[in-house]
N, C-alpha and C. Protein backbone atom coordinates (compact mmCIF):
# COMPACT_ATOMS: atom_id res chain seq x y z
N UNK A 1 55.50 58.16 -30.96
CA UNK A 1 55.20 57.27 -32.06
C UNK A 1 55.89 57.75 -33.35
N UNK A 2 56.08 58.94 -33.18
CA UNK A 2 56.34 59.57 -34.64
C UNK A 2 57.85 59.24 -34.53
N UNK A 3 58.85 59.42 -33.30
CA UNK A 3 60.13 59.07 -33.15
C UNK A 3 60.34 57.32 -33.65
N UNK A 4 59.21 56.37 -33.35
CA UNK A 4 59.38 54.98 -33.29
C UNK A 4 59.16 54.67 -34.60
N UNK A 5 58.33 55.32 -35.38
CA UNK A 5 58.09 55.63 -36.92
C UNK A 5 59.57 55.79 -37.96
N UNK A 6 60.22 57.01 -36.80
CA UNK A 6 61.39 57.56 -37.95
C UNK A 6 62.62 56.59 -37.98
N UNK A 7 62.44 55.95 -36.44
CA UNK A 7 63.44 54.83 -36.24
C UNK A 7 63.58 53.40 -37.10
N UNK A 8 62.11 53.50 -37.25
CA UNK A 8 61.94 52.46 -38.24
C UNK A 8 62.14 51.99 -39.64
N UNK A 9 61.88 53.38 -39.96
CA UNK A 9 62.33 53.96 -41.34
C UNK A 9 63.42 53.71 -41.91
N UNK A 10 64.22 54.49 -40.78
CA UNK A 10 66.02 54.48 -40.86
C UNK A 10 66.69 52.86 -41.43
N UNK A 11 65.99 51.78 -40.22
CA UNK A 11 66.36 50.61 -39.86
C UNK A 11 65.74 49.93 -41.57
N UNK A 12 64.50 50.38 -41.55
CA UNK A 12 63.78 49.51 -43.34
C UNK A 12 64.92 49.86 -44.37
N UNK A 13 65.58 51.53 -44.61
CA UNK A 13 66.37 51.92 -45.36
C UNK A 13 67.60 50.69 -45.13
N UNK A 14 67.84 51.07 -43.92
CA UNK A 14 69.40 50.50 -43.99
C UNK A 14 69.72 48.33 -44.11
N UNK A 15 68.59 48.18 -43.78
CA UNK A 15 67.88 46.74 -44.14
C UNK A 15 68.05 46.77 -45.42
N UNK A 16 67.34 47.44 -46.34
CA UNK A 16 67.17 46.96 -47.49
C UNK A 16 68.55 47.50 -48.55
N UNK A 17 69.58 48.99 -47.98
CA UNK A 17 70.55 48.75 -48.29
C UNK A 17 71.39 47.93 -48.13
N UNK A 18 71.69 47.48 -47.22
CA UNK A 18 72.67 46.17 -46.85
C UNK A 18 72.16 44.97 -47.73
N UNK A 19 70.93 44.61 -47.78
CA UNK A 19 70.91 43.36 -48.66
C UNK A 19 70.38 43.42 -49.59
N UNK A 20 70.64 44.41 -50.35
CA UNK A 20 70.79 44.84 -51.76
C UNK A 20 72.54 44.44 -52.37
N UNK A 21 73.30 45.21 -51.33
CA UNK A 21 74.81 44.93 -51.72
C UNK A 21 75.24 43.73 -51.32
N UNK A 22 74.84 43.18 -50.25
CA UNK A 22 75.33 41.91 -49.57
C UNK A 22 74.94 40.88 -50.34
N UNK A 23 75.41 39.19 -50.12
CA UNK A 23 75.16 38.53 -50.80
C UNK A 23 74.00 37.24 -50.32
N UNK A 24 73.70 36.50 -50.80
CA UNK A 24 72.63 35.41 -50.43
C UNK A 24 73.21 35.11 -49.12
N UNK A 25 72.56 34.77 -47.77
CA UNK A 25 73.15 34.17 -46.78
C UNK A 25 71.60 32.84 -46.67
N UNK A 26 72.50 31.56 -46.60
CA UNK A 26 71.59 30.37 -46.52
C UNK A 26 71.51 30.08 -45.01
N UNK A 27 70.60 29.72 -44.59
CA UNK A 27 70.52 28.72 -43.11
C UNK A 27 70.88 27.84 -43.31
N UNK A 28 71.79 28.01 -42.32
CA UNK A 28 72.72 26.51 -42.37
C UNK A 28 72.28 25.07 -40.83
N UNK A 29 71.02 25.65 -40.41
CA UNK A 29 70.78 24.54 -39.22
C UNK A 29 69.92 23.51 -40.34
N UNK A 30 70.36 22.48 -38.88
CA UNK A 30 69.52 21.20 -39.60
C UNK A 30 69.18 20.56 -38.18
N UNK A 31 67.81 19.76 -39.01
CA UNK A 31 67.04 18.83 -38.05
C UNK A 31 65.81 20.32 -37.61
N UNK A 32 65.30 20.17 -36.23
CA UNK A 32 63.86 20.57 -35.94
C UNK A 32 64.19 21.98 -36.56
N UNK A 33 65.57 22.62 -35.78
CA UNK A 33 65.81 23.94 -35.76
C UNK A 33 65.02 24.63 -37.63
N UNK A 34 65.30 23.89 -38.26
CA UNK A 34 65.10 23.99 -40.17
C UNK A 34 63.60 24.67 -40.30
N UNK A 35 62.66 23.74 -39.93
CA UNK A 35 61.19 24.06 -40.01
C UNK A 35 60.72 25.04 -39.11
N UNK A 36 61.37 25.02 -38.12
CA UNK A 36 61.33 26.95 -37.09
C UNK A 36 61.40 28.07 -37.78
N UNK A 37 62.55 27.83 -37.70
CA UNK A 37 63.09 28.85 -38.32
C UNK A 37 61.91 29.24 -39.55
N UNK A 38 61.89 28.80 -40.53
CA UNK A 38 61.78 28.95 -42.02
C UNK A 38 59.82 29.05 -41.26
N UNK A 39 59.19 28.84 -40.54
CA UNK A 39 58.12 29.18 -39.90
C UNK A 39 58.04 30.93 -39.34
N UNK A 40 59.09 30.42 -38.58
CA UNK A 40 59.46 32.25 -38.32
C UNK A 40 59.52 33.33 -39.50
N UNK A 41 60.34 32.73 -40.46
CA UNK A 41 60.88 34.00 -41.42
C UNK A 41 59.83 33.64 -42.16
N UNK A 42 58.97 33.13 -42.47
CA UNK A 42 57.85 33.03 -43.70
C UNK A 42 56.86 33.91 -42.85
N UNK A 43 56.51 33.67 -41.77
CA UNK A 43 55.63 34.85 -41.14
C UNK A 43 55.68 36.40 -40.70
N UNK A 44 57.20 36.09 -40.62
CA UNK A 44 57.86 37.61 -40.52
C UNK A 44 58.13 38.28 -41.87
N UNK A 45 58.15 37.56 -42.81
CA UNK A 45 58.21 38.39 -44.40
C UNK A 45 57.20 38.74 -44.46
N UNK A 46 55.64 37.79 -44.17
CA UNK A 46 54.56 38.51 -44.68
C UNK A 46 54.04 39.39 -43.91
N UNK A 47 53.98 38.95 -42.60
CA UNK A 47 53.45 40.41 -41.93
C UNK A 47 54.46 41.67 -42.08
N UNK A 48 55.54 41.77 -42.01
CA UNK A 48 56.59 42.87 -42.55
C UNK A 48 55.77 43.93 -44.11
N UNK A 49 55.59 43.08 -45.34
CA UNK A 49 55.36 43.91 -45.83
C UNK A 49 53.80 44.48 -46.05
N UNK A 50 52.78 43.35 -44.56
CA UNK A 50 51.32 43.87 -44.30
C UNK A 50 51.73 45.61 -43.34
N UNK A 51 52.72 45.10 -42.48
CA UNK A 51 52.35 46.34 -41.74
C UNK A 51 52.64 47.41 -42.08
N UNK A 52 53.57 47.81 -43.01
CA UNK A 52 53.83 49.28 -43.80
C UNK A 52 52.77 50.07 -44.10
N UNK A 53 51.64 49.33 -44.64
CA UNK A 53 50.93 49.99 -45.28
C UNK A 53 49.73 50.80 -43.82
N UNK A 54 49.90 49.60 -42.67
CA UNK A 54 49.40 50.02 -41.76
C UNK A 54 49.60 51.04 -40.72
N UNK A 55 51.21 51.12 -40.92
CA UNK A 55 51.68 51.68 -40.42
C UNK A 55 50.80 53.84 -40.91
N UNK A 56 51.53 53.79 -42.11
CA UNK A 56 51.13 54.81 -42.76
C UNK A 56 49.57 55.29 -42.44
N UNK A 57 48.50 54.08 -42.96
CA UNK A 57 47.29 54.41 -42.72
C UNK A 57 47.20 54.87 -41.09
N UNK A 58 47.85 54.35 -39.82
CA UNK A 58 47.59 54.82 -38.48
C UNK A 58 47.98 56.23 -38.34
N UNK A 59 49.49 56.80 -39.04
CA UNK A 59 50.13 57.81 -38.88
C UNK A 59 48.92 59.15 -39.42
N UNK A 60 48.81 58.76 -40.23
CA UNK A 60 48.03 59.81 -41.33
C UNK A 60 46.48 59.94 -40.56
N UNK A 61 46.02 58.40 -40.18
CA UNK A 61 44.82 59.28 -39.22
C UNK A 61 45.29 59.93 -37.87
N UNK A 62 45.95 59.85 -37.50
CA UNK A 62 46.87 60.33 -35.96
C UNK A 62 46.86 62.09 -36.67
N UNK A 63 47.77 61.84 -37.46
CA UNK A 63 48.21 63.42 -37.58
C UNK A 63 47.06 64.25 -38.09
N UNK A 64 45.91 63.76 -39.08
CA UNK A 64 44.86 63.92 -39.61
C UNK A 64 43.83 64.53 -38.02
N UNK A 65 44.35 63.86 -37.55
CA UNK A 65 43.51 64.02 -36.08
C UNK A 65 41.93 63.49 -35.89
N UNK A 66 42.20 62.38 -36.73
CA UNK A 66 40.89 61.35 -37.20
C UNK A 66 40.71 59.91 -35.80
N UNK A 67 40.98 60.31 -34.58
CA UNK A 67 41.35 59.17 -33.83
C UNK A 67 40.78 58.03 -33.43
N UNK A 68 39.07 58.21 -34.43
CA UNK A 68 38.35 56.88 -34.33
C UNK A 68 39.12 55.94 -35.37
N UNK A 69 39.12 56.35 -36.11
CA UNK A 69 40.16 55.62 -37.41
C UNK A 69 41.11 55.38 -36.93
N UNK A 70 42.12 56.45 -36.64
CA UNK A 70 43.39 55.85 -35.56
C UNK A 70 43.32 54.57 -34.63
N UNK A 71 42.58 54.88 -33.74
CA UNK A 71 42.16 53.61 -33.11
C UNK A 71 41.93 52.00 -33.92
N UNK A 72 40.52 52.26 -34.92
CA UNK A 72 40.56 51.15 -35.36
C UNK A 72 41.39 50.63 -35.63
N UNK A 73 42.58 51.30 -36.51
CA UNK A 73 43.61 50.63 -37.18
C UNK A 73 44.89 50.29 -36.25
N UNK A 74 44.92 50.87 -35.15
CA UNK A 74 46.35 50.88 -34.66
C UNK A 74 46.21 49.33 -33.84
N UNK A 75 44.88 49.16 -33.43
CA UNK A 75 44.63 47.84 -32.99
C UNK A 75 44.75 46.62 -33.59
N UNK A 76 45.20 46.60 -34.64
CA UNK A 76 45.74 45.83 -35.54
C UNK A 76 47.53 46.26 -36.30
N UNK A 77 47.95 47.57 -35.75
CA UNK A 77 48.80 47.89 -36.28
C UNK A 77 50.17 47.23 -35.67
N UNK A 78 49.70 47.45 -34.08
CA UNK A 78 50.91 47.63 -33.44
C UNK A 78 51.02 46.54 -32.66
N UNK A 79 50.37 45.32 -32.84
CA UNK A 79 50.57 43.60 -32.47
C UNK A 79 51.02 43.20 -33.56
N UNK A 80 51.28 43.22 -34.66
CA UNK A 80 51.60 43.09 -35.81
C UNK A 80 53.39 43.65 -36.11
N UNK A 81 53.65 44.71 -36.15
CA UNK A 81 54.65 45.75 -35.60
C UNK A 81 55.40 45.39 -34.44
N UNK A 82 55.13 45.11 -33.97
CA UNK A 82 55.59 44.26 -32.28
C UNK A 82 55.84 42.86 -33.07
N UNK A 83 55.51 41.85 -33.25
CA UNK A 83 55.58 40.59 -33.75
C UNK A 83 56.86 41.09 -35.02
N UNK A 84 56.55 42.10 -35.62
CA UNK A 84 57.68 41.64 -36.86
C UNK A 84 58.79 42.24 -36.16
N UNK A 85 58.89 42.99 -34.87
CA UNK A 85 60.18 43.61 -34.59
C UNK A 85 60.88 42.57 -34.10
N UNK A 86 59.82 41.55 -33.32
CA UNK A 86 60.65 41.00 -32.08
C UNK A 86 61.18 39.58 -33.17
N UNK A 87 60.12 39.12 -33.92
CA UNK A 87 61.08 37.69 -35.08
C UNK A 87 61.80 38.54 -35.60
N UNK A 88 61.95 39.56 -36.31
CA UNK A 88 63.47 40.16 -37.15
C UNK A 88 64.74 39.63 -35.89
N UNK A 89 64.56 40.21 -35.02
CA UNK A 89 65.67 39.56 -33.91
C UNK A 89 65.81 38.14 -34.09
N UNK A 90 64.76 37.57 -34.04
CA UNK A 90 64.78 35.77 -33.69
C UNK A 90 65.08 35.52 -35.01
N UNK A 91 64.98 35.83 -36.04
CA UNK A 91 65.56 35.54 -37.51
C UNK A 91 67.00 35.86 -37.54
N UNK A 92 67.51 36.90 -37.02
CA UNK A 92 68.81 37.65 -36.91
C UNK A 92 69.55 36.55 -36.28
N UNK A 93 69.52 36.38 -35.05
CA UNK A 93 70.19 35.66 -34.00
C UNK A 93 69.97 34.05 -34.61
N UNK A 94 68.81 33.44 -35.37
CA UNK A 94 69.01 32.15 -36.00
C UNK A 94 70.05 32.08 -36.68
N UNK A 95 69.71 33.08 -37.53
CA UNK A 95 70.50 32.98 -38.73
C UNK A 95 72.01 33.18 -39.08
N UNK A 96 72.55 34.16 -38.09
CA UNK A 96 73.68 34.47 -37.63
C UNK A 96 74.78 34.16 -36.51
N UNK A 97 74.16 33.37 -35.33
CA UNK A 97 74.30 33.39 -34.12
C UNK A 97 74.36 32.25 -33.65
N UNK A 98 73.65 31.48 -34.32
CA UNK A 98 73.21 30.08 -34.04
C UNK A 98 73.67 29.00 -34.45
């Protein structure tokens, strides 16, 4: 977990460097594809910047060695975490690919 943590990290850094320097990219589909999409990425922005914080709170009871807390939280951590990994792809591949 702590490896899937650091991986993640890396990927948030290099995310948010790249489109810091990079420039606006618009979706360019039209018709159904429009309201998907923009369904997808409105849910994947917000759970994205819910799970950080969750993230942290799971790590810190893990390493804390607090694992009722661990538990509670990771059960909400890592369906959440899972969901924003797998739309970042389906946003990626819309938006780029499609």
């Amino acid at each position: 977990m702590l490896a899937a943590a650091a991986v993640s990290t890396l990927f948030l850094a290099s995310y948010l460097t790249y489109h810091h320097h990079s420039g606006l990219v618009r979706f360019q589909g039209r018709g159904l594809v429009r309201p998907v999409y923009f369904s997808i990425l409105i849910t994947h922005t917000i759970l994205a910047a819910t799970v950080l914080p969750l993230v942290v709170t799971t790590l810190v009871f893990a390493l804390r060695e607090k694992f009722d807390g661990h538990r509670r939280i990771a059960r909400w951590t890592f369906p959440i975490w899972l969901y924003v990994s797998l739309t970042g792809v389906v946003v990626y591949v819309m938006l780029y690919r499609v």
